[in-house]
Structures are given as C-alpha cells and as structure tokens.
Protein backbone atom coordinates (compact mmCIF):
# COMPACT_ATOMS: atom_id res chain seq x y z
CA UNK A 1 0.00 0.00 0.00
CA UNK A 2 1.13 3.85 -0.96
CA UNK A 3 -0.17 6.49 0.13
CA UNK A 4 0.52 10.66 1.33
CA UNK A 5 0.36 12.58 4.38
CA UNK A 6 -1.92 15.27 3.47
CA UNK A 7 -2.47 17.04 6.77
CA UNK A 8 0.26 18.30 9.01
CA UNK A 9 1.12 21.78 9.10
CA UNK A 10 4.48 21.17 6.39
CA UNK A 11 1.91 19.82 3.67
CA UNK A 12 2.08 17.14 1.42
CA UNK A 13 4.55 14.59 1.99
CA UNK A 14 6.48 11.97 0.44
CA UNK A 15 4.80 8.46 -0.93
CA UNK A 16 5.36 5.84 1.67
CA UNK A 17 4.84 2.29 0.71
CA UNK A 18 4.00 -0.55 3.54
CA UNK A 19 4.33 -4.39 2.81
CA UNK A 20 1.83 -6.41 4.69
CA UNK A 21 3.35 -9.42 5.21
CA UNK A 22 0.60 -12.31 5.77
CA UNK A 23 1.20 -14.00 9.17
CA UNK A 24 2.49 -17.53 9.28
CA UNK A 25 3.90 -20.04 11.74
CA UNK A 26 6.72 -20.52 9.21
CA UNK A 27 7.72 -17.17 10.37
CA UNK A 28 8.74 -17.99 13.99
CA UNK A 29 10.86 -21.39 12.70
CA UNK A 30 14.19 -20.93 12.62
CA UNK A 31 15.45 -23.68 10.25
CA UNK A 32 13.23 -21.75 7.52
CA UNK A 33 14.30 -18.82 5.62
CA UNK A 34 12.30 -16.42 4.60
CA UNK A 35 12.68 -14.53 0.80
CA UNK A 36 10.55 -11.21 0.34
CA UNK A 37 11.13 -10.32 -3.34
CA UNK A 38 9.60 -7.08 -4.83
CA UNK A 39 10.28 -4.93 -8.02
CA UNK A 40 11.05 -1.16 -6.90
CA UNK A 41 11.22 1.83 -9.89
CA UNK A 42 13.73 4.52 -9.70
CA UNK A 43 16.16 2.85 -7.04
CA UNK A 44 18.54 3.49 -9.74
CA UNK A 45 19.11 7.35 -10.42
CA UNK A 46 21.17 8.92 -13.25
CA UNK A 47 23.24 11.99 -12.10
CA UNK A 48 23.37 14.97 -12.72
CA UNK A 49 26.62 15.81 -15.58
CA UNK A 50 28.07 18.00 -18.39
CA UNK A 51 27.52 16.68 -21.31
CA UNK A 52 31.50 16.55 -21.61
CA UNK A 53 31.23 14.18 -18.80
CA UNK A 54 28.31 12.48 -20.71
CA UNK A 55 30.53 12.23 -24.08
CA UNK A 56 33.73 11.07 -22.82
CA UNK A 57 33.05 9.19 -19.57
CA UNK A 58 29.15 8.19 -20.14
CA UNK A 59 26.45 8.34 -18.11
CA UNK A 60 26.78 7.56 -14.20
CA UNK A 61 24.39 6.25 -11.93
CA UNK A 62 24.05 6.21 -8.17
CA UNK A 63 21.84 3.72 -6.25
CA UNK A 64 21.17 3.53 -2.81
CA UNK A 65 19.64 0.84 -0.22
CA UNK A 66 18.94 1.90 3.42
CA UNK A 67 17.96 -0.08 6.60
CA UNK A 68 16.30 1.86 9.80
CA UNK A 69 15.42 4.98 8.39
CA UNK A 70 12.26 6.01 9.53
CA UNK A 71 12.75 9.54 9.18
CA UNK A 72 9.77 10.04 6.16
CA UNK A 73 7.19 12.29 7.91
CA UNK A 74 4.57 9.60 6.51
CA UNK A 75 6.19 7.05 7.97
CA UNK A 76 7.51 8.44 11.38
CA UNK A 77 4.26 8.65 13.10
CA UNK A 78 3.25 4.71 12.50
CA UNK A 79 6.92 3.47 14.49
CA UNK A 80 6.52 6.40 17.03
CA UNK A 81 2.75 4.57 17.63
CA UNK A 82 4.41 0.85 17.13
CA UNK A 83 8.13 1.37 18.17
CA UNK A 84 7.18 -1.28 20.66
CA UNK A 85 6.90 -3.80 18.36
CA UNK A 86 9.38 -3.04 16.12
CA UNK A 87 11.75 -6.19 15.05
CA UNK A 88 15.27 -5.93 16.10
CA UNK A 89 17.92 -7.76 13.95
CA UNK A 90 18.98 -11.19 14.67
CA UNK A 91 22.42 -12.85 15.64
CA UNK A 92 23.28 -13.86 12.60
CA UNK A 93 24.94 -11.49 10.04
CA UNK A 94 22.94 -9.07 8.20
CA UNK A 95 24.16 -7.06 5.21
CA UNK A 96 22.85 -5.13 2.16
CA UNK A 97 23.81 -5.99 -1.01
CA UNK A 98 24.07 -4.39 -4.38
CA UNK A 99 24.93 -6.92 -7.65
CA UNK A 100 25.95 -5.08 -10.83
CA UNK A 101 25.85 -6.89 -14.02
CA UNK A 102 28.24 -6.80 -16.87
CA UNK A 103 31.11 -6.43 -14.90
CA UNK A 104 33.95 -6.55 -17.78
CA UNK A 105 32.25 -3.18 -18.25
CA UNK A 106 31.66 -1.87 -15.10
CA UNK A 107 33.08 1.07 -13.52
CA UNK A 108 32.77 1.97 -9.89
CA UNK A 109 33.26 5.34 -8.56
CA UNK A 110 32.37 5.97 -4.82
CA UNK A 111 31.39 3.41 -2.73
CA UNK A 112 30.16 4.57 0.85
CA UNK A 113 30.31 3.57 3.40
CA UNK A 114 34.51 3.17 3.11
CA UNK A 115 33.51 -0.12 5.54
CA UNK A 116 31.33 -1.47 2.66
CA UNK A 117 33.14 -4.32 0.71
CA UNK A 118 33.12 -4.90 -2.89
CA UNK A 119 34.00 -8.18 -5.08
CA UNK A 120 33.13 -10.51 -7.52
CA UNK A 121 30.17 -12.65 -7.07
CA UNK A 122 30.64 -16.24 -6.13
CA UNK A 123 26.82 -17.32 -7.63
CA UNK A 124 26.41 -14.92 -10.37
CA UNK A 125 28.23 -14.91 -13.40
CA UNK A 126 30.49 -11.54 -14.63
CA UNK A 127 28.56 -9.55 -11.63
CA UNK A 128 30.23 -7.58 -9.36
CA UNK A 129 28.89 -7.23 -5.38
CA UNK A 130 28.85 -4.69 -2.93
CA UNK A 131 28.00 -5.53 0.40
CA UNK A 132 27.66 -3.48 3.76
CA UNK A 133 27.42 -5.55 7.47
CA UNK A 134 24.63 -4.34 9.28
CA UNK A 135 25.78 -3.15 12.90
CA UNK A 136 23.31 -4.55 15.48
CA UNK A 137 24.75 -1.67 18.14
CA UNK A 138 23.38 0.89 15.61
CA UNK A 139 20.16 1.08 16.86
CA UNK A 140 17.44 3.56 14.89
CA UNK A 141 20.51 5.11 13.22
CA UNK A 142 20.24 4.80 9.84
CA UNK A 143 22.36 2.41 7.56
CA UNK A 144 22.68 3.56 4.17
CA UNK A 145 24.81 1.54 1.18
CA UNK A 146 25.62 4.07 -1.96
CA UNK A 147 27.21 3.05 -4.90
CA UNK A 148 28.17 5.40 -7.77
CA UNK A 149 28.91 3.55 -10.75
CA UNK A 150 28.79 3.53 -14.77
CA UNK A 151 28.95 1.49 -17.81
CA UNK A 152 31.99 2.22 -20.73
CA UNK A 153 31.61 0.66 -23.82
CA UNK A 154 33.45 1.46 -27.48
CA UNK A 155 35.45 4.23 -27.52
CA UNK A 156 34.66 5.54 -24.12
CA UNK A 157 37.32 2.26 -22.83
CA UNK A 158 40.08 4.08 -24.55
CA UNK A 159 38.93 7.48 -23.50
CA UNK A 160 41.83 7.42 -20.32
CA UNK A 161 44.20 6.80 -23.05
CA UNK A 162 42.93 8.78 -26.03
CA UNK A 163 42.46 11.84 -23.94
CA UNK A 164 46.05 12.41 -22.39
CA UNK A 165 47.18 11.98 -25.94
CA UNK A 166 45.08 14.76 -27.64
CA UNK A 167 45.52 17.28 -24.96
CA UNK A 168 49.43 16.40 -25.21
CA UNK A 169 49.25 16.91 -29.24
CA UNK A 170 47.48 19.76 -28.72
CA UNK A 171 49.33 21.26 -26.29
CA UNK A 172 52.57 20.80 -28.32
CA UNK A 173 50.61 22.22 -31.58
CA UNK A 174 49.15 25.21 -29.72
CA UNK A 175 52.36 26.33 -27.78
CA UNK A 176 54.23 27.64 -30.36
CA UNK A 177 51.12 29.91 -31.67
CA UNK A 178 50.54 30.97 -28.61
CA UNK A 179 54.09 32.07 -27.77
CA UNK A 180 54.02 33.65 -31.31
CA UNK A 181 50.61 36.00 -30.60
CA UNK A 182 51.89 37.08 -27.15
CA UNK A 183 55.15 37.87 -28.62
CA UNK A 184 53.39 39.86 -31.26
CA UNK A 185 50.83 41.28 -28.60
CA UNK A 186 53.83 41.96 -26.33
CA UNK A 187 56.03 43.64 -28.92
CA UNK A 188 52.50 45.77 -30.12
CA UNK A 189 51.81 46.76 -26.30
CA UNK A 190 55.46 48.09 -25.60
CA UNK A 191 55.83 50.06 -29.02
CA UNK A 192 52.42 51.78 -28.55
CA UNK A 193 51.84 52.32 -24.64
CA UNK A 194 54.61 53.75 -22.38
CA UNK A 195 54.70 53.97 -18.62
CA UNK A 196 57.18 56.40 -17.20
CA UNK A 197 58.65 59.69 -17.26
CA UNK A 198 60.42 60.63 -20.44
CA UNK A 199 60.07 60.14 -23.90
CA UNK A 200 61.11 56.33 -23.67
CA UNK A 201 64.14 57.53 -26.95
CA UNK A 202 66.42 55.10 -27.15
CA UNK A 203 70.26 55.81 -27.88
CA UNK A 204 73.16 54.46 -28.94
CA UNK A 205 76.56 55.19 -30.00
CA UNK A 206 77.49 59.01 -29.75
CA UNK A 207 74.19 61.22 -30.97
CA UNK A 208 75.47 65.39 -30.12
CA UNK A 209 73.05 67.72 -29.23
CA UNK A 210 72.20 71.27 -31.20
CA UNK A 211 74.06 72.82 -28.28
CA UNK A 212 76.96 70.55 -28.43
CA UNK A 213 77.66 71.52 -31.86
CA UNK A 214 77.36 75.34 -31.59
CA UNK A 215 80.12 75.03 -28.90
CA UNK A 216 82.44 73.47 -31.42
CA UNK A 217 83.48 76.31 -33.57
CA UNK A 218 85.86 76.24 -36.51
CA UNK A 219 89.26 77.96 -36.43
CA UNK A 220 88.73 77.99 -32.10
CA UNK A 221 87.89 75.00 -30.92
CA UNK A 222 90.90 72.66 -29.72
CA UNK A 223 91.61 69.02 -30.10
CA UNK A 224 91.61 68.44 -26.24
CA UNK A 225 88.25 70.51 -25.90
CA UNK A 226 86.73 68.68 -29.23
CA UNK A 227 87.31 65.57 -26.84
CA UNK A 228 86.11 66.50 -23.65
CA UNK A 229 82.83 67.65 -25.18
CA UNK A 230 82.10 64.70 -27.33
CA UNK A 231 84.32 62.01 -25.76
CA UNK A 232 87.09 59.43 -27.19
CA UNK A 233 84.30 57.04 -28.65
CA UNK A 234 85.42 58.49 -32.60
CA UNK A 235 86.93 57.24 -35.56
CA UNK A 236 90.09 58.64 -36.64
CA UNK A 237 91.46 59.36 -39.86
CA UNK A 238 94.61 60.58 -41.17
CA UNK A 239 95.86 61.61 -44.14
CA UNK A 240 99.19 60.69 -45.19
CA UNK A 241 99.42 63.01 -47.55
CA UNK A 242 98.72 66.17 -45.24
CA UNK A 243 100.27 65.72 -42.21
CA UNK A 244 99.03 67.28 -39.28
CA UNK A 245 95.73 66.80 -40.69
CA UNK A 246 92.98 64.21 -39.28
CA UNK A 247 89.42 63.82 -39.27
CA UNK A 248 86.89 62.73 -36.02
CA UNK A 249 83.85 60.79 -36.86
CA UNK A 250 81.27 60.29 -34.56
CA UNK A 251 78.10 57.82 -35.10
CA UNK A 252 75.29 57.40 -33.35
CA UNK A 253 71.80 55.86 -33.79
CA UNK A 254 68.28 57.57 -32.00
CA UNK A 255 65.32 55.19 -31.89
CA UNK A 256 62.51 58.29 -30.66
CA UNK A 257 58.61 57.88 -30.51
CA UNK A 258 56.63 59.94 -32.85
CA UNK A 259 53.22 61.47 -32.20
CA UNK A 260 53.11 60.79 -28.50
CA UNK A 261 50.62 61.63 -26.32
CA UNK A 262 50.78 61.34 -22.61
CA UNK A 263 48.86 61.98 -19.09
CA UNK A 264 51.33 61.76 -16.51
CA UNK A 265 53.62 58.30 -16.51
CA UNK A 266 50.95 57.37 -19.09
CA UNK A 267 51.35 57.81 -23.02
CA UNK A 268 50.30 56.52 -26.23
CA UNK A 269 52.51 56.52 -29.36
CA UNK A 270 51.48 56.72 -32.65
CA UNK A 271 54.69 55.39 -34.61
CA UNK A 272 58.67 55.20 -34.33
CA UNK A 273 61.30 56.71 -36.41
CA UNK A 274 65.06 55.99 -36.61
CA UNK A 275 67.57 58.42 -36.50
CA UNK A 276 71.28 57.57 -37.57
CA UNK A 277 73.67 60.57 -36.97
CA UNK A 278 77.26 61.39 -38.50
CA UNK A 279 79.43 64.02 -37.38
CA UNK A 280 82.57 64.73 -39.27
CA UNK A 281 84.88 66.45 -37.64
CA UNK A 282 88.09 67.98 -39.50
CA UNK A 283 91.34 68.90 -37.34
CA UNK A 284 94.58 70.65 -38.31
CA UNK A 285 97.34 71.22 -36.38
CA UNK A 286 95.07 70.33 -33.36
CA UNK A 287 92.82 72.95 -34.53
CA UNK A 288 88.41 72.73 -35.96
CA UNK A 289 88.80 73.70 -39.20
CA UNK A 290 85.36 72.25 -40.53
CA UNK A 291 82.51 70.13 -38.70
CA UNK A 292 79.71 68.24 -40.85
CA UNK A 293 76.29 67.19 -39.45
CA UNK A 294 74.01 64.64 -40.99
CA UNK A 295 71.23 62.90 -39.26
CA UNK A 296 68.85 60.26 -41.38
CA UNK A 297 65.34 59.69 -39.83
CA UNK A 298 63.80 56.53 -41.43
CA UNK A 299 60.02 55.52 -40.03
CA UNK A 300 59.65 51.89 -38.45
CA UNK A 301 56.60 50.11 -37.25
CA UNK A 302 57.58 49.13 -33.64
CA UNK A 303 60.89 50.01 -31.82
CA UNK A 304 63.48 47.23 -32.08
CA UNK A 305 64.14 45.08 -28.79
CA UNK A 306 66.07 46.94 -26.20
C-alpha cells in the first residue's frame, strides 16, 4: 500500500509504501528462511553531468539501499505509535547488497560507506557485489549503502588513453602559436603604450646635441676641448698626404617615438622613427677647421628590442 500525508502543518509529503506481510507459523521457525522479493522503480538514479562528462566518460548512476530509516514524515508517526513492536535484527549477520551486471564493463566510482566491501560474485556470473554488514549496536541510526557507478563501452574504454594523448598533441601544436601572438601582442603593447617619465628615446653610439655643436666652432675650438665635449668614442682618420691633418667621426643611432601623447607616466605613441647621426669632424694642427652634421630619420613600425 502507498499512500501521502496530506495534513500536518508542512503539507504534502512523500509516498510511503507498507508491505503487509501475511502472518504464518513458518515465520517464527528458525530452520526456515524467509525470501521477500519485490520490483522497486527509480532505485537506480542517473546523475546529474556536463555533457563533456556524458561524451567522454558516459552516463553515471548512483543507487542507494537503506535499513532503519524512519525519518519520512509519513512514515515516522506509525513506528513512534508501534516502536514497541518493532523487530530488532537477529544474531546472525545481516548485510545489504548491491549486484551489478556486466562487470567486464563496469566502472565503480564511490562506494560509501569506506567499511562497505566490494567483489566478484561467487553465484552470479560476470557480476560484481557490494556488500555493507549491518551493525546490530546501531540502533534507529540509519544504515545507508551508496554506490556510484557507470557502464563504458566502445570508444569511451580508450577514453583514459585517447584523452592524455590529444591534450598532449594539442598542447605541443598550440604552444608555439601561442608564444608567437603574445610575442606579437607583447612587442604591439610596448611600441604603442609607455609607462614612465620621459620620452622612452632610445640611444646608442654618440648622438650630439644642437648645443653641443654650436660650442664646437671652426678655427677655435681645440683638439683636447673637441674631446672632452664629445668624448674618445670616434673614428680617426689621417691623411698621409697632409700631415698634421685628421678627421673625427662620430656615429650614433636615435630610436625616438613619434606622435606621443601622454597623461602623466601614461602615453600613447602613434609610430617610431630611426635616426642615424654622422658628425665629421676635420682637425689641423690640433685645430676645428670644418665640422659636418648629418642625421637620417627613417620611419619603423615598432621600436626594435632593447
């Protein structure tokens, strides 16, 4: 018999089912043994996955058996009336048991209790058994036997193997495009956005200065003061044919942002130029006697690396 609670000040509850069991003297004889047998829906349950879970792993399942729980607010009342009369378990050894068919297949996830043993069965063929001891000292406290398991079949047997392998080729396929891009976003970020003071002009070599060169001044500038102002970093020529005679040249290369626009430490910049400067400076008798200044400014994309 099933039936609702449908009084009670929490409502409806949950369908109860009692087995009448017809009374026999059988019952009360030890050397018999008693077999109850009934066909329950939905003791199985499918749970709740991704469907990546679904497609790679299958479906999973949980079932659950419990002994002494009386806790169903349709059933509570009718022990609290007969708790008297309630049954307790025997001597012997009482367990619940779960068999799983088709165990080649057969994967098992959680098993709880830990205590609960699992193993294959000694009467059925390729089923697997999960069993939990039923403690006598327990009481009313509820006993409860879960088992999480699933079913592989096809290419879902190979799916611990296959999927290492394609996240591996993958991985090995994708790494090199993906150190490529954030290189290339990288490079884009640090020629367009600058954090700092300054213009973020990068030099090298020996680059003078519009007031560096007005202090060097034909026919009175020295040799000595020609090198303290620019330094020793020069080329040197001489002339055998004019002695006394010898030529300084200075190169230097200017990588500058164009078009920048800043807000404090913050600036944008809208493209890069390179500027390559000569200075040619002539010497007699430890004397300027001309100086030449050329400075080429090509545009580039994005700053070389530093």
């Amino acid at each position: 018999m099933t039936f609702v609670g449908l009084g009670g000040p929490l409502g409806l509850t949950s369908p109860v089912t009692y087995i009448r069991i017809p009374w026999t003297p059988l019952l009360a004889n030890r050397t018999w043994l008693m077999d109850l047998r009934m066909e329950v829906t939905d003791l199985v349950k499918r749970r709740t996955a991704t469907w990546i879970e679904d497609a790679f792993w299958g479906p999973h399942y949980s079932i659950s058996l419990t002994f002494n729980d009386v806790r169903a607010r349709a059933l509570f009342p009718l022990y609290f009336e007969r708790r008297d009369r309630v049954i307790r378990l025997a001597d012997d050894p009482s367990q619940l048991v779960v068999n799983l068919r088709d165990a080649e297949h057969l994967k098992i996830y959680e098993i709880f209790p830990r205590s609960a043993g699992r193993g294959l069965s000694e009467t059925l063929d390729s089923t697997e058994e999960v069993s939990l001891f039923l403690d006598r000292s327990e009481g009313l406290t509820p006993q409860v036997l879960t088992v999480q398991f699933g079913y592989f079949r096809g290419m879902r047997s190979w799916a611990p193997v296959l999927i290492p392998m394609v996240f591996f080729v993958l991985g090995n396929l994708a790494m090199p495009m993906f150190m490529m891009l954030a290189r290339r976003v990288s490079a884009t970020l640090a020629s367009r956005v600058q954090l700092g003071p300054g213009d973020a002009a990068r030099q090298t070599g020996v680059v003078f200065s519009r007031e560096t060169l007005a202090r060097i001044v034909p026919g009175v500038t020295t040799y000595p003061e020609v090198l303290r102002l620019s330094g020793p970093d020069a080329e040197e020529h001489e002339q055998l044919t004019a002695p006394g005679r010898r030529t300084l040249l200075y190169r230097g290369q200017r990588v500058a942002p164009q078009g920048r626009r800043g807000l404090g430490w913050f600036a944008t910049v809208s493209r890069w130029s390179v500027e390559r400067h000569e200075v040619e400076i002539t010497i007699e008798r430890d004397v300027v006697t001309d100086v030449q200044a050329r400075v080429r400014r090509t545009p580039i994309t994005e700053p070389p690396p530093s």
